[in-house]
Protein backbone atom coordinates (compact mmCIF):
# COMPACT_ATOMS: atom_id res chain seq x y z
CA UNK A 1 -26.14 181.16 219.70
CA UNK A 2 -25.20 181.59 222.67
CA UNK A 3 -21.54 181.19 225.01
CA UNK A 4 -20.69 180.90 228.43
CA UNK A 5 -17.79 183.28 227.69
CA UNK A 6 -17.40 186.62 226.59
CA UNK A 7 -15.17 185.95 224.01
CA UNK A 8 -16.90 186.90 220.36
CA UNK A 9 -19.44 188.75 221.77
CA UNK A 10 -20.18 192.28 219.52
CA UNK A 11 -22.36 195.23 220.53
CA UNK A 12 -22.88 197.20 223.49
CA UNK A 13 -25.56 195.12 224.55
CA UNK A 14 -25.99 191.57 226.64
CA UNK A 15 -28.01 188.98 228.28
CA UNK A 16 -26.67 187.24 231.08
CA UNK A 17 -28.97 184.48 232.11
CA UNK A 18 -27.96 183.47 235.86
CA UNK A 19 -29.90 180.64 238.16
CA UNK A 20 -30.15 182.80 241.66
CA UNK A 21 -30.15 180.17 244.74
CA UNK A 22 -32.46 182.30 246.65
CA UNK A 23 -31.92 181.30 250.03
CA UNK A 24 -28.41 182.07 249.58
CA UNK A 25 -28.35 185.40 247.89
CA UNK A 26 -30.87 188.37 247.21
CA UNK A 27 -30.88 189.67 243.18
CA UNK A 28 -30.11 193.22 244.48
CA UNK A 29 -26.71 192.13 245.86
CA UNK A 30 -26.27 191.02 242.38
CA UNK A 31 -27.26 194.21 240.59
CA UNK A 32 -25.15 196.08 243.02
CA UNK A 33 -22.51 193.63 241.66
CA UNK A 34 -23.34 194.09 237.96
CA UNK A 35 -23.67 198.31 238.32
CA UNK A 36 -19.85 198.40 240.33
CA UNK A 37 -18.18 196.65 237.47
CA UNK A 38 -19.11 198.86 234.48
CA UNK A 39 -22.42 197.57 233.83
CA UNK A 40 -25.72 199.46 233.44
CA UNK A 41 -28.87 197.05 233.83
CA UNK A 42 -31.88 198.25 231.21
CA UNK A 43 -34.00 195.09 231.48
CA UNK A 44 -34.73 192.19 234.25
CA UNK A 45 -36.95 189.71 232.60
CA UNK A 46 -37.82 186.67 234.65
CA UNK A 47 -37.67 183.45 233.33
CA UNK A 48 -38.74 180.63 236.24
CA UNK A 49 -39.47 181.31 239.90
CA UNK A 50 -39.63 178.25 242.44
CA UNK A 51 -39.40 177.80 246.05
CA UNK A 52 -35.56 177.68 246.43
CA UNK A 53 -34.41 179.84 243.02
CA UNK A 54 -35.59 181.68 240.02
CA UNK A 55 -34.06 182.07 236.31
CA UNK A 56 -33.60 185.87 235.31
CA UNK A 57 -32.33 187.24 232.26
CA UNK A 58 -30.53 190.53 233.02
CA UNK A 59 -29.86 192.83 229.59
CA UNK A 60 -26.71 195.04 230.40
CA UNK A 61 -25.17 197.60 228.82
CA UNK A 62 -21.33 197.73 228.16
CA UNK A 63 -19.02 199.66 227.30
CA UNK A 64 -17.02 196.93 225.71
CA UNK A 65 -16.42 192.78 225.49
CA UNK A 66 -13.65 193.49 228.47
CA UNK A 67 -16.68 194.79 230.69
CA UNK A 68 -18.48 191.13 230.15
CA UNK A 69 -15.23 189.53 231.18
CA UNK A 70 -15.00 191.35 234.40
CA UNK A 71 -18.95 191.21 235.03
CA UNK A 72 -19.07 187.33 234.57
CA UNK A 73 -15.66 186.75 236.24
CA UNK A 74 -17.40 188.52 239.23
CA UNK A 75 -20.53 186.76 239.30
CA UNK A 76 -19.27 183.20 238.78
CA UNK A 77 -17.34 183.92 242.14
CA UNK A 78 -20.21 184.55 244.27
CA UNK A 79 -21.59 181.41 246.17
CA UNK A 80 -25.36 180.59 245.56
CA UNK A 81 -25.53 181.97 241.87
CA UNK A 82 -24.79 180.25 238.23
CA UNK A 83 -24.10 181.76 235.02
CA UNK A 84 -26.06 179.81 232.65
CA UNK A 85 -24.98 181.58 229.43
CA UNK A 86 -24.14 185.06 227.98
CA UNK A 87 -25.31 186.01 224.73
CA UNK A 88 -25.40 189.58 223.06
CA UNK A 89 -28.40 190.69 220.31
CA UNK A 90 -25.80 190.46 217.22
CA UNK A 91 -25.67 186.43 218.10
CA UNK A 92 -29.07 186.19 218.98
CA UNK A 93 -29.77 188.09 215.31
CA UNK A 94 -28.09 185.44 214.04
CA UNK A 95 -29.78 182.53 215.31
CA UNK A 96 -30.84 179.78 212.77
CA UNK A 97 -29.53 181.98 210.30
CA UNK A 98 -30.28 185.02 208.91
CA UNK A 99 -32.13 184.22 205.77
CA UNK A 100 -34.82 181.64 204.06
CA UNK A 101 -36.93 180.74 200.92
CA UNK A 102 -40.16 181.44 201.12
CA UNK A 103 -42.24 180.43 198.05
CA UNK A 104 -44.15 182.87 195.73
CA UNK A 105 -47.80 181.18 195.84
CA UNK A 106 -49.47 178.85 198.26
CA UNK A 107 -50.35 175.42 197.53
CA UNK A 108 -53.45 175.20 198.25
CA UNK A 109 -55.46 172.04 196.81
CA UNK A 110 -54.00 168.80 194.50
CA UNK A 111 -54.65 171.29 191.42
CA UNK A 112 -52.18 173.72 192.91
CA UNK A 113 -50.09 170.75 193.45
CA UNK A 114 -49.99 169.42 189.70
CA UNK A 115 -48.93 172.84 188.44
CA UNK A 116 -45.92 173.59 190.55
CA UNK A 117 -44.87 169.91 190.70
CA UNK A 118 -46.07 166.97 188.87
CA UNK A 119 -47.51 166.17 186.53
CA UNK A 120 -47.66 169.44 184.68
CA UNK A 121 -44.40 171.23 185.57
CA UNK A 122 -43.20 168.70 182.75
CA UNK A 123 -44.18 170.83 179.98
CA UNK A 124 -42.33 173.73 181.41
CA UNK A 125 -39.80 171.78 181.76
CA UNK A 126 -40.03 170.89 177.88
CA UNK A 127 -40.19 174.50 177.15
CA UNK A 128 -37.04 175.10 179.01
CA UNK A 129 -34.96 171.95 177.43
CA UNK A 130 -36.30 173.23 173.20
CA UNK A 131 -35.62 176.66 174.17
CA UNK A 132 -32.68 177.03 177.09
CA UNK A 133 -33.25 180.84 177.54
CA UNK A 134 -36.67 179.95 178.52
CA UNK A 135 -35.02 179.60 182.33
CA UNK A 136 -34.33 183.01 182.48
CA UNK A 137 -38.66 183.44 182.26
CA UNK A 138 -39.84 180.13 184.02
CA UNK A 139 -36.69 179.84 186.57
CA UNK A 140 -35.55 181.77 189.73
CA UNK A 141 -32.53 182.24 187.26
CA UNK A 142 -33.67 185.70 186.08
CA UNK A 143 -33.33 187.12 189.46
CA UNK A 144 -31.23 185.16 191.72
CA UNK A 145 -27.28 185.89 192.13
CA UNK A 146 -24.78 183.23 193.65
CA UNK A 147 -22.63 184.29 196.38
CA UNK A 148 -19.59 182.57 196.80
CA UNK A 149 -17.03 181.98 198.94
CA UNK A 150 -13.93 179.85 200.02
CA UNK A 151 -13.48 181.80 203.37
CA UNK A 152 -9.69 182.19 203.04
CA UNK A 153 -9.98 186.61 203.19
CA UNK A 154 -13.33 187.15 205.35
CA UNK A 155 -13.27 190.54 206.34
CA UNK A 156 -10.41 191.63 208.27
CA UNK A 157 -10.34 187.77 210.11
CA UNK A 158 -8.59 186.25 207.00
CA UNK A 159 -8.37 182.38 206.11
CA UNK A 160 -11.27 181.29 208.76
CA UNK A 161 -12.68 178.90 206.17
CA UNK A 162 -16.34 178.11 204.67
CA UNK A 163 -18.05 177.16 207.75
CA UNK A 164 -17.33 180.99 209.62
CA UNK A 165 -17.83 182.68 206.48
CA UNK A 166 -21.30 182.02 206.26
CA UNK A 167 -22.87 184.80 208.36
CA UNK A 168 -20.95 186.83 206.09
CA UNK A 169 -22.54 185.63 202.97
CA UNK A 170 -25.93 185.82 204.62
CA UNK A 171 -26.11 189.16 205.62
CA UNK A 172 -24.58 190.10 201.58
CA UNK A 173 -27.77 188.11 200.80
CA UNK A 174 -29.80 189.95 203.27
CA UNK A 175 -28.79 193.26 201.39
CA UNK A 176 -28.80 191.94 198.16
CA UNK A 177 -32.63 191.65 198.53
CA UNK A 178 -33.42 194.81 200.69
CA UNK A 179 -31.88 197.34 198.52
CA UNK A 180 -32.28 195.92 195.21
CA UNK A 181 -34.53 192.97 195.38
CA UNK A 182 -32.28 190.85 194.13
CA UNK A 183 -32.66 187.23 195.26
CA UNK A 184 -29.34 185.88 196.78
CA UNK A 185 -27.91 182.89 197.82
CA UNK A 186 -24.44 182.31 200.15
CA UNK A 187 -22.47 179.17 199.20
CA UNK A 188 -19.26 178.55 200.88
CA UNK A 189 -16.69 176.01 199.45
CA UNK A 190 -15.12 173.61 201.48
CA UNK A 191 -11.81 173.48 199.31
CA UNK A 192 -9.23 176.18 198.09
CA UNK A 193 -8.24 174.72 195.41
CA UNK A 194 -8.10 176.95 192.29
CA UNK A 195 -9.45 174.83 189.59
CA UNK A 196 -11.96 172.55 192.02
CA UNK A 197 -13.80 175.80 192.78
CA UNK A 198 -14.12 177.27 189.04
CA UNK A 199 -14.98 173.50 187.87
CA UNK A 200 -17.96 173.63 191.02
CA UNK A 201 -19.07 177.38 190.43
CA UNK A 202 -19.24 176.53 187.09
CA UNK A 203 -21.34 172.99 187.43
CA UNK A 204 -24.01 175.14 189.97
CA UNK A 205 -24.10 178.12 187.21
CA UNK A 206 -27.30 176.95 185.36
CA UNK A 207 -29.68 177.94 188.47
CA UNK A 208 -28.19 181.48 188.52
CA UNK A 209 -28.16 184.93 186.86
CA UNK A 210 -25.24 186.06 188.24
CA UNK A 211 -22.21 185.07 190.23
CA UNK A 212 -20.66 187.05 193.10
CA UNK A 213 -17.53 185.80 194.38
CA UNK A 214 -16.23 187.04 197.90
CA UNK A 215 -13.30 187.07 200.25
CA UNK A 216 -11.72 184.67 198.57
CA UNK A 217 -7.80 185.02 198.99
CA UNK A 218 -5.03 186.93 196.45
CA UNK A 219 -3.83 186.17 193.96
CA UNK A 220 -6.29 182.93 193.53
CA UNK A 221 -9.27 185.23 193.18
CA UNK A 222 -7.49 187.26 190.19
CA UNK A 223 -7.32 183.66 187.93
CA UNK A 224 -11.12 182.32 189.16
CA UNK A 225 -12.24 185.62 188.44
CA UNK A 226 -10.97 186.00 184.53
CA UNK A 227 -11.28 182.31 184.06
CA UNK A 228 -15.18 182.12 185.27
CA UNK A 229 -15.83 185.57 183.41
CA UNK A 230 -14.10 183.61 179.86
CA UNK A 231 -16.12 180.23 180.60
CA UNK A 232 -19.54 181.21 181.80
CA UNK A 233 -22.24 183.44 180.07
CA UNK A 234 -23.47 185.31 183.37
CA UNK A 235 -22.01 188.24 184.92
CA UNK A 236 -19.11 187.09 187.52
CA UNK A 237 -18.19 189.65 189.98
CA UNK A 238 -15.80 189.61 192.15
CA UNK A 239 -16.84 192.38 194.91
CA UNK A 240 -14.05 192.53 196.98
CA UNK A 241 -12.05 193.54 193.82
CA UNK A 242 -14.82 195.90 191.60
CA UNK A 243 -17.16 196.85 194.11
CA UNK A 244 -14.75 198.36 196.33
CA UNK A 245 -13.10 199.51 193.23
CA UNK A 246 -16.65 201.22 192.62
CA UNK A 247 -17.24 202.89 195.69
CA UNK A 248 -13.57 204.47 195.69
CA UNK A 249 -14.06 205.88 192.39
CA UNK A 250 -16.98 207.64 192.98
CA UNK A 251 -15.73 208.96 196.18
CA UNK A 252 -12.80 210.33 194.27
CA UNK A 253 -14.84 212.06 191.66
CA UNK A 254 -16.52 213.87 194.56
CA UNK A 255 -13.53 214.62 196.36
CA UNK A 256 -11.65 216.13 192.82
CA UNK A 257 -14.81 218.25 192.42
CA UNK A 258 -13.64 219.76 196.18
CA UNK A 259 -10.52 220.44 195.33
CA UNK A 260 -11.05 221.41 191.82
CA UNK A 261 -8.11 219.09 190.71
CA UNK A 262 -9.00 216.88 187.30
CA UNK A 263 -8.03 213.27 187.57
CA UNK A 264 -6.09 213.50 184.14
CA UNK A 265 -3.58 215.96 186.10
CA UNK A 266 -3.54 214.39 189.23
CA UNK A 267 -0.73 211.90 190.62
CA UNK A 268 -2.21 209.18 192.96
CA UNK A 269 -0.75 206.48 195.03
CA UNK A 270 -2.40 203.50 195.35
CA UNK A 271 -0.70 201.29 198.50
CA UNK A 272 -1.53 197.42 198.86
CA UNK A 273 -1.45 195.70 195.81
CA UNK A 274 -3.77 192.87 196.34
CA UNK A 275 -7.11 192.28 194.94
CA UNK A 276 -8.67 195.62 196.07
CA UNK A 277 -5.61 197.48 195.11
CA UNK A 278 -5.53 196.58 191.36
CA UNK A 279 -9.10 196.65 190.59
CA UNK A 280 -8.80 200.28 191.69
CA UNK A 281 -5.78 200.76 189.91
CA UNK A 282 -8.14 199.43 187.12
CA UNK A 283 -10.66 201.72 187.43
CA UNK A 284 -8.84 204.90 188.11
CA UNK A 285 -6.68 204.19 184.68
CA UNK A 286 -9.95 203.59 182.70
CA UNK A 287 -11.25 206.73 184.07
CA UNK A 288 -7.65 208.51 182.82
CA UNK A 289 -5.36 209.18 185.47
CA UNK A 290 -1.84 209.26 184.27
CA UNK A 291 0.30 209.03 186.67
CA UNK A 292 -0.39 206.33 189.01
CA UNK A 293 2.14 204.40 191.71
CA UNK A 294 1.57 201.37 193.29
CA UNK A 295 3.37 200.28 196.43
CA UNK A 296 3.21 197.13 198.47
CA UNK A 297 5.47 195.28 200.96
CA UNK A 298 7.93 194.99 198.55
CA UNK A 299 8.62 198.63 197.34
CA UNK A 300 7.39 200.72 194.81
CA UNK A 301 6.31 198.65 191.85
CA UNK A 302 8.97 199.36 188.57
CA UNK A 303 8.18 197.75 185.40
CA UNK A 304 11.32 195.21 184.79
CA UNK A 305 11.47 193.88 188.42
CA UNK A 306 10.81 190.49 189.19
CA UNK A 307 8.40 190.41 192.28
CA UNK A 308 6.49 187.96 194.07
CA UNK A 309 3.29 187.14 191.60
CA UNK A 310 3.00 188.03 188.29
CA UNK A 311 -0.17 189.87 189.33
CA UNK A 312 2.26 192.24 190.23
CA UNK A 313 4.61 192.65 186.64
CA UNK A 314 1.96 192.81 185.00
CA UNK A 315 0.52 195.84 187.39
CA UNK A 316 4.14 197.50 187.39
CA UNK A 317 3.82 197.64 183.57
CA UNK A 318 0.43 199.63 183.47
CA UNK A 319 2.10 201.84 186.37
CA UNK A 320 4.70 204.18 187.20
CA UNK A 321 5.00 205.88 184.42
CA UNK A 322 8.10 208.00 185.32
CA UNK A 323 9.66 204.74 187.03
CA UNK A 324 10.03 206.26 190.60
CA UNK A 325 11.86 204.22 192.74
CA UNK A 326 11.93 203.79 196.69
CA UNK A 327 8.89 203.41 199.45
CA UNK A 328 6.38 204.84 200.35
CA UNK A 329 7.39 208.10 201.29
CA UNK A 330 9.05 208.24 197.74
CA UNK A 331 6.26 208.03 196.14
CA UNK A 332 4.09 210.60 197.87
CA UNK A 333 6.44 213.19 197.50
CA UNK A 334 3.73 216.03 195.46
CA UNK A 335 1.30 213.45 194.87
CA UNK A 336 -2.50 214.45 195.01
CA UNK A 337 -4.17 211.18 196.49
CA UNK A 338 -3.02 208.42 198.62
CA UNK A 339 -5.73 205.30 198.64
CA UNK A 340 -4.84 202.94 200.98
CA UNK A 341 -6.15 199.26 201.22
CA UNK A 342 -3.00 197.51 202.93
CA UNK A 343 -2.18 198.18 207.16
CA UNK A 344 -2.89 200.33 210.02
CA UNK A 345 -0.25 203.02 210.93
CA UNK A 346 1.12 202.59 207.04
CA UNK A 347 1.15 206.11 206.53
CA UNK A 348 2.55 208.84 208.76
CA UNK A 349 1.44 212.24 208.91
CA UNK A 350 5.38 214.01 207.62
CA UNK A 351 3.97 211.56 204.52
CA UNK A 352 1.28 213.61 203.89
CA UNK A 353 3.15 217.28 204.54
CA UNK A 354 5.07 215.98 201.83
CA UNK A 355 1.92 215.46 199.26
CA UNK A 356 0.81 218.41 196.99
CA UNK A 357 -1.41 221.17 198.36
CA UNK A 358 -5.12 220.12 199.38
CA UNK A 359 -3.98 216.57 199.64
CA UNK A 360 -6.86 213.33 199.19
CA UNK A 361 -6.53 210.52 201.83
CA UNK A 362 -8.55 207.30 201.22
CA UNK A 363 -7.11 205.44 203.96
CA UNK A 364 -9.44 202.48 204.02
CA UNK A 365 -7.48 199.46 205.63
CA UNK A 366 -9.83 198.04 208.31
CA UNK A 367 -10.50 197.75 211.29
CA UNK A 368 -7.97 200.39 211.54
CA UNK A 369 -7.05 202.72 208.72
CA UNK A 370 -3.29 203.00 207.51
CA UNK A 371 -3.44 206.97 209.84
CA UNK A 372 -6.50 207.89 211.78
CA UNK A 373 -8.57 211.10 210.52
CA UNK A 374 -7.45 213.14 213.83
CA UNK A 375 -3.70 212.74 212.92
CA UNK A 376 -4.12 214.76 209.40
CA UNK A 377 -7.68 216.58 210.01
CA UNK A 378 -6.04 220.02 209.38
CA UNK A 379 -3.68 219.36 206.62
CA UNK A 380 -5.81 217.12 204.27
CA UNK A 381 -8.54 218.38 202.26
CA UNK A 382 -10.52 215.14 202.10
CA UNK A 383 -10.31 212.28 204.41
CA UNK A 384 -12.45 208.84 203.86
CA UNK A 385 -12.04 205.14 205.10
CA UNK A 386 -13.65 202.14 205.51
CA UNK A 387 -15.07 202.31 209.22
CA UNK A 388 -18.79 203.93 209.32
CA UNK A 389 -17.93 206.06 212.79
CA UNK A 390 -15.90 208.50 210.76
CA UNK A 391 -17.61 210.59 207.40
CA UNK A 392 -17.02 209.25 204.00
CA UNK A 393 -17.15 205.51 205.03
CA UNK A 394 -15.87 203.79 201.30
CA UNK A 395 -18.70 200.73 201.43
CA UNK A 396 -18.87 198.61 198.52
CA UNK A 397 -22.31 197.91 199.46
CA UNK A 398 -23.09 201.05 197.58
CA UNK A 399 -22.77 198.88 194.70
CA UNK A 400 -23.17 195.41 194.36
CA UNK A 401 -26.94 195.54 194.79
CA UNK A 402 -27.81 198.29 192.47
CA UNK A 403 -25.51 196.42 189.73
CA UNK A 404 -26.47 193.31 189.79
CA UNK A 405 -29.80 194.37 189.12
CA UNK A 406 -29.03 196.34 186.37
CA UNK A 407 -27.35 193.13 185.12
CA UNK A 408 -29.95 190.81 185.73
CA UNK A 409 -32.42 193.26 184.22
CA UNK A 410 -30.61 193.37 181.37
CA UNK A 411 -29.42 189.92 181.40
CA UNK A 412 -25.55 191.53 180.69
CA UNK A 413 -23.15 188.20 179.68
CA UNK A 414 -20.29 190.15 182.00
CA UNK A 415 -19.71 193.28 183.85
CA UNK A 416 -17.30 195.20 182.43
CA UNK A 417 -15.14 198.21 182.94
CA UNK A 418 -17.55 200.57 180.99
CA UNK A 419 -20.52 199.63 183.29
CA UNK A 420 -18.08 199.97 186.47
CA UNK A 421 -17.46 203.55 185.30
CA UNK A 422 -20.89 204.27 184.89
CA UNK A 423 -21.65 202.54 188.51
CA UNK A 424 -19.20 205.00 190.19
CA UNK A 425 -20.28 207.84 188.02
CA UNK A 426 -24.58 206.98 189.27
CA UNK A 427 -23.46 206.93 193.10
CA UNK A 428 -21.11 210.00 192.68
CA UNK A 429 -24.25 211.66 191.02
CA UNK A 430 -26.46 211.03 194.18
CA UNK A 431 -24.62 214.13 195.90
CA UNK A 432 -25.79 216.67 194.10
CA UNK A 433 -23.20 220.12 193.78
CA UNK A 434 -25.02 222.47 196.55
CA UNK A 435 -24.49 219.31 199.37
CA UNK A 436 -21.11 218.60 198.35
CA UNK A 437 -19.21 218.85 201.14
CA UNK A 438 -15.34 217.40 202.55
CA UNK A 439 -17.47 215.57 204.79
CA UNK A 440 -19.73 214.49 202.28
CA UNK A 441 -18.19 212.67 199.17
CA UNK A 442 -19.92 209.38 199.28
CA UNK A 443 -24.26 209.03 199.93
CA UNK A 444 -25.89 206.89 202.39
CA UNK A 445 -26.16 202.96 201.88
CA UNK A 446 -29.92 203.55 202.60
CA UNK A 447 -30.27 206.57 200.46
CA UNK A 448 -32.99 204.77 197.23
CA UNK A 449 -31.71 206.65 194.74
CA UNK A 450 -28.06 204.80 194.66
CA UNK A 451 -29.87 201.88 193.55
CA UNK A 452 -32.45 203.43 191.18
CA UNK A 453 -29.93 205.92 189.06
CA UNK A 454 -27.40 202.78 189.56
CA UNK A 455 -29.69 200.92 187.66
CA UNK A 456 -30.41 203.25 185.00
CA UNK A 457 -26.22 204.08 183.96
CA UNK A 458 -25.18 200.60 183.96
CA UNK A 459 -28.29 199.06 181.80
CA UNK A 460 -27.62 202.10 179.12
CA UNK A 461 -23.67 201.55 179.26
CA UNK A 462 -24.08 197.73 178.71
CA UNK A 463 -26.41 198.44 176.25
CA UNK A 464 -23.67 200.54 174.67
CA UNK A 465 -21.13 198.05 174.50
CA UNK A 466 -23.39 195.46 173.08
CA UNK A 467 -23.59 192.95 176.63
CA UNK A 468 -26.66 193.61 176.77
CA UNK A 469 -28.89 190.33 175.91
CA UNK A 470 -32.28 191.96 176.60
CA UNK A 471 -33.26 195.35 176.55
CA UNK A 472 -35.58 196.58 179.04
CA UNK A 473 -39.03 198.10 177.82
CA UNK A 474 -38.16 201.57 178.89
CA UNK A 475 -34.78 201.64 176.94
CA UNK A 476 -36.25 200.57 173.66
């Protein structure tokens, strides 16, 4: 893609393509130009060179997109030059998409071409319709995961519907397949309606393995969620709810070991109750926290209030158990972890003063977190978010690979809480005790082993709890 604007553009790099009227101005003027407003040329490459004017693309450096606007605003006031586009390498990556099917043999000769098509793909197709687990061995099916979205919560950009979520969806396919090798495919729904996308997710099932639902909006994605998990007999995942869920568990068992505090005796505060905020509740309840507080716009959650889904009674009667009342500063008062998926600024540093000594701060709203690290850096004992320029980055893509391949491998009919414990419990594992480290809670999206030990905990604890429909040869 590419715009004659600079609005959009990401990255610290991009290519302005200008048509230079030679006779009426020299390209060094228009260096000088480029260098005096914040930009620092690294490539010239020329494109077309006639008689009266040549075609260059110039690669700039910025600082950010408010250097472009000046830089172009500039150049498309000088007489004798034209600024045919501006793109950056992030929309250029993105070109045509970022993903395709490429098929697993080569047809070659007509006898190639009666095996994979007609006529003798019929009598795999006969095996499949007398036996219908046969697709799991004949079909994509065994290894291919849905992703699915309505576009209503992409990223931190919110409702910007099915067409704009699809580069998001892409790239979740992109790392479905490098760090697992799981084959996946992005499908975006053009409709928000509740029971039109179960009834569709639920028509397209049969070709997949497993279903991962994403950004899709609170508190819709709560019922599509249960309802697809009770109707279908694949894994459905909602990743936005368990994987970040996941990823903030483990980070939390690290961060305990730090301050030697065990999560039976600590009190945590969990702030934003959508669909992040309860699966984490979730998790950190199955894992045996007592005494756990969840606030939102509305307050402190207290079981017998009426509030504004019943999401939310239903989450204020698992919660709270001493019924503390007030905001958020009320319920921090000699609490031991504040994880925070709701606003920037939320929390203040006199709200953290107030917590108990060596004091946990998840603070993982994005783009910016609910109180930047430098704010609290010497009064809290661990600090993580969800940005990767500061340590402990909380990444949910530390999980969904690694357990949907356990799933498929195992061909588990859901996910369920015991394998989400043992999914936080194989990344926490990755840091071993000697590189523990405040810094450190959390390993690498690249490191291989998340995937690999991943893998092993979640096939052994659905195995365990009897979701399990195959067992893998090295678990028998």
């Amino acid at each position: 893609m590419a715009t004659n604007n600079a609005q959009g553009l990401g990255g610290n790099s991009v290519i302005l393509r200008l048509d230079i009227d030679t006779a009426r101005m020299n390209f060094g003027l228009v260096a000088n130009i480029i260098t005096s407003m914040g930009g620092d040329i690294i490539a010239i490459d020329t494109i077309h060179i006639g008689h009266e004017s040549s075609t260059r693309d110039i690669t700039v450096n910025v600082t950010d997109a408010g250097d472009v606007a000046k830089i172009t605003d500039a150049i498309q006031r000088i007489p004798g030059i034209r600024l045919v586009n501006t793109s950056d390498r992030t929309f250029l990556l993105h070109l045509g998409g970022k993903i395709e099917v490429t098929p697993k043999v080569t047809i070659h000769n007509r006898d190639d071409l009666s095996r994979v098509y007609t006529p003798d793909v019929a009598r795999v197709c006969m095996a499949i319709y007398e036996d219908p687990d046969n697709a799991y061995s004949l079909t994509i099916k065994r290894n291919t995961v849905a992703v699915v979205s309505d576009g209503t919560a992409v990223l931190g950009l919110g409702d910007i519907g099915p067409r704009a979520a699809m580069p998001v969806m892409e790239g979740k396919a992109m790392l479905f397949k490098q760090l697992a090798g799981v084959d996946a495919f992005p499908i975006c729904l053009d409709t928000q309606d509740t029971e039109e996308i179960i009834r569709t997710i639920k028509q397209i099932s049969p070709s997949f393995g497993g279903i991962n639902l994403e950004d899709i909006a609170s508190p819709r994605c709560f019922e599509i969620e249960q309802r697809l998990k009770e109707e279908l007999d694949i894994p459905v995942f909602h990743d936005d709810q368990h994987g970040t869920a996941v990823v903030t568990y483990a980070g939390l068992i690290n961060a305990l070991k730090i301050v030697g505090k065990p999560i039976s005796e600590v009190k945590a505060v969990v702030c934003g109750i959508g669909a992040a905020g309860v699966a984490i509740s979730e998790i950190l309840l199955a894992a045996g926290i007592k005494e756990l507080i969840g606030v939102d716009k509305e307050g402190i959650l207290v079981a017998g209030e009426a509030y504004s889904n019943p999401v939310k009674d239903a989450y204020a009667l698992r919660t709270n158990p001493n019924r503390v009342q007030g905001g958020l500063s009320d319920a921090l008062q000699g609490a031991d972890v504040f994880v925070g998926v709701s606003a920037a600024g939320l929390l203040k540093r006199e709200h953290v003063l107030g917590m108990a000594p060596k004091p946990i701060v998840f603070a993982m709203a994005n783009p910016k977190p609910e109180i930047m690290p430098g704010e609290i850096e010497d009064i809290v004992a661990v600090m993580a978010t969800g940005r990767s320029d500061f340590p402990n980055q909380i990444n949910n893509v530390l999980c969904f690979p690694g357990i949907f391949r356990a799933a498929l491998d195992c061909r588990a009919s859901v996910i369920n809480e015991e394998m989400k414990l043992a999914a936080a419990e194989a990344i926490a594992s990755v840091i071993t005790d000697d590189k523990l480290d405040k810094y450190y809670i959390v390993p690498s999206v690249f490191d291989q082993k998340v995937v690999e030990l991943l893998r092993d905990r979640v096939i052994r604890a659905a195995i365990r709890t009897k979701v399990a429909r195959r067992i893998p040869k090295e678990y028998r």
